[in-house]
Protein backbone atom coordinates (compact mmCIF):
# COMPACT_ATOMS: atom_id res chain seq x y z
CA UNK A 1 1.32 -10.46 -26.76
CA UNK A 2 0.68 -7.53 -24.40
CA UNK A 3 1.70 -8.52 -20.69
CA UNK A 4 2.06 -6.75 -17.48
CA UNK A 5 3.68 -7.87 -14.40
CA UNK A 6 3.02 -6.36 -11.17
CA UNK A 7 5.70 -6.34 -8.33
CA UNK A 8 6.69 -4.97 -4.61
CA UNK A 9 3.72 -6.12 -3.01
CA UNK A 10 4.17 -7.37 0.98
CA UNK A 11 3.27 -6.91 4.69
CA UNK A 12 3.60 -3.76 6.28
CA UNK A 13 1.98 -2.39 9.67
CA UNK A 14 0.07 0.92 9.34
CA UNK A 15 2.12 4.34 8.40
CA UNK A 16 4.45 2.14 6.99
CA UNK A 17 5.56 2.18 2.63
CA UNK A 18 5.88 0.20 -0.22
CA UNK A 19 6.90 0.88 -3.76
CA UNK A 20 4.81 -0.99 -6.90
CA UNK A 21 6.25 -1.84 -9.79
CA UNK A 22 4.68 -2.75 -13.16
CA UNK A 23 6.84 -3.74 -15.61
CA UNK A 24 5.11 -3.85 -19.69
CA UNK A 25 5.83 -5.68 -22.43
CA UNK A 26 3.95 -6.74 -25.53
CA UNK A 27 2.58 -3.19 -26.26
CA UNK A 28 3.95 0.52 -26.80
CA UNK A 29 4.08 1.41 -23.36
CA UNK A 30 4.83 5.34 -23.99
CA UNK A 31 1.39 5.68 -26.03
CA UNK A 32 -1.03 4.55 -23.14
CA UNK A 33 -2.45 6.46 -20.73
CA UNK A 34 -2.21 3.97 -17.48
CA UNK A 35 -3.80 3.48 -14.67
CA UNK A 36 -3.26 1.37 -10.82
CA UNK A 37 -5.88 -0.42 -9.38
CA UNK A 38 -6.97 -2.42 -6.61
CA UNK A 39 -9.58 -5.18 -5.58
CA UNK A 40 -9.97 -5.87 -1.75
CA UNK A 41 -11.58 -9.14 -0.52
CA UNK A 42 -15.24 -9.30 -0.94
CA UNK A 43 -15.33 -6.29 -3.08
CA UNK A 44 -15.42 -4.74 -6.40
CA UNK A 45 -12.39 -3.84 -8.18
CA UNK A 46 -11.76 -0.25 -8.13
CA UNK A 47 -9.62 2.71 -9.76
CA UNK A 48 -6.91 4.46 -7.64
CA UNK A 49 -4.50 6.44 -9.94
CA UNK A 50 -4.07 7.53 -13.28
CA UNK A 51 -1.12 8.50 -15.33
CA UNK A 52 -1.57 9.97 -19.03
CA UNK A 53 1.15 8.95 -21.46
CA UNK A 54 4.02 11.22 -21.23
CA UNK A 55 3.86 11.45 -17.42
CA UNK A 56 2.54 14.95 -17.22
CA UNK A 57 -0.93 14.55 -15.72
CA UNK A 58 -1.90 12.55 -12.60
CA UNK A 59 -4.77 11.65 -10.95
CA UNK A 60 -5.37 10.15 -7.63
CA UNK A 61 -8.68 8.79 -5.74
CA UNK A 62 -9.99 10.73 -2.60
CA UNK A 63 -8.61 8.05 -0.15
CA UNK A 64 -4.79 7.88 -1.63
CA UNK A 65 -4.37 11.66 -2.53
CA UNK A 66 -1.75 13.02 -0.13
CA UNK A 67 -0.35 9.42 0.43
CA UNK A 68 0.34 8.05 -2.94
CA UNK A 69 2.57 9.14 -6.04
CA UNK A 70 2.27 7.36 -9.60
CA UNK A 71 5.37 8.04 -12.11
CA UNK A 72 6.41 5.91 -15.15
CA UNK A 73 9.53 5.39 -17.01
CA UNK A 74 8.92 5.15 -20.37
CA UNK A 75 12.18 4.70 -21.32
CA UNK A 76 12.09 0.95 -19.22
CA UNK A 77 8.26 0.41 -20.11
CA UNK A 78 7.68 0.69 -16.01
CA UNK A 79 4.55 1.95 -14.32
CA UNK A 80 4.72 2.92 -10.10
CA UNK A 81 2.80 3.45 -7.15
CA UNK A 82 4.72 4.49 -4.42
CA UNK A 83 2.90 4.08 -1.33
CA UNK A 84 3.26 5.76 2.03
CA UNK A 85 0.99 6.48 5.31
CA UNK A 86 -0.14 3.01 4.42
CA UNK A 87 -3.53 1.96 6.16
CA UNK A 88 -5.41 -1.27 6.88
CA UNK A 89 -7.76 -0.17 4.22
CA UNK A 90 -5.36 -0.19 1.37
CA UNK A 91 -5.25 -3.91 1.95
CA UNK A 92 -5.94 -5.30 -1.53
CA UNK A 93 -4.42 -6.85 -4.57
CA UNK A 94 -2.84 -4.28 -6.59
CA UNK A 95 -2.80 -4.32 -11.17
CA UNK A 96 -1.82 -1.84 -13.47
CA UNK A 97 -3.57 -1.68 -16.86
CA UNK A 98 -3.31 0.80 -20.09
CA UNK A 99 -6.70 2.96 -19.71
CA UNK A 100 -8.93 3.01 -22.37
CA UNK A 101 -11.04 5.34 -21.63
CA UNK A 102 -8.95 8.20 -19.70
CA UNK A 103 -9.28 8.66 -16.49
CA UNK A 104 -10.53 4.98 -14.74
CA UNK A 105 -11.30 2.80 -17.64
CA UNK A 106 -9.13 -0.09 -18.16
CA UNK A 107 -8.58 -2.20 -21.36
CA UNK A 108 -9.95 -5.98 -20.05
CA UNK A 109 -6.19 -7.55 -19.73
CA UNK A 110 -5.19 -7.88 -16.26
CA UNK A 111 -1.84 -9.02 -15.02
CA UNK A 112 -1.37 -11.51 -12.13
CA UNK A 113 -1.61 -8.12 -9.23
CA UNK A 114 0.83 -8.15 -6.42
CA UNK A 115 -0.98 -8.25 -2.66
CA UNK A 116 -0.38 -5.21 0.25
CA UNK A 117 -1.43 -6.37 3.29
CA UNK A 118 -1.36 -3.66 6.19
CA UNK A 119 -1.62 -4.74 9.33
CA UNK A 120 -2.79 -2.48 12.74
C-alpha cells in the first residue's frame, strides 16, 4: 500500500529555513514524476514544485522560484523541499504526491502534510 510521510515542518520567523522531507513507501519511487504542495487556511490546495523521475528537471511556482530547491534521493525513496527566505505567506500545510499528470497533477493519495508556520 502506497504511503507517504511528510516531515521537517515547524515555526520559523520570516527569512528564516526549513528543510521537508517526504519519505515513500508502497510504490516505485524512482518511476514517478513528484511533486510538493501546499494548502493554506481558508484556501485551495495548490502546486509549488515539481520534480520528474530521475531528478533532472525541476519546476518551481512564481512565488518560491529563487527561494526554494526540490531534489530526491531515489536511492532512499526521499522527496525535499528545502526552504529559505521563508515568508508569512508560505504558511501552509505542506504534502508531497507522485504527479500524474506532469507538471501539477497529483494522483488523489495524500499523506498526513507537515505544517510551516512563519511568523513576522
Amino acid at each position: 500500500q502506497e504511503q507517504l510521510v511528510e516531515s521537517g515542518g515547524g515555526s520559523v520567523q520570516a527569512g528564516g529555513f526549513l528543510r521537508l522531507s517526504c519519505t515513500a513507501s508502497g510504490l516505485t519511487f524512482g518511476n514517478f514524476n513528484m511533486g510538493w504542495f501546499r494548502q493554506a487556511p481558508g484556501k485551495e490546495r495548490e502546486w509549488v514544485s515539481s520534480i520528474n523521475w530521475n531528478g533532472g528537471t525541476t519546476l518551481y511556482t512564481n512565488s518560491v522560484k529563487g527561494r526554494f530547491t526540490i531534489s530526491r534521493d531515489n536511492a532512499k525513496n526521499t522527496l525535499s523541499l528545502q526552504m529559505n527566505s521563508l515568508k508569512p505567506e508560505d504558511t501552509a500545510m505542506y504534502y508531497c504526491a507522485p504527479l500524474r499528470v506532469w507538471p501539477a497533477t497529483p494522483y488523489s493519495d495524500w499523506g498526513q502534510g507537515t505544517q510551516v508556520t512563519v511568523s513576522s
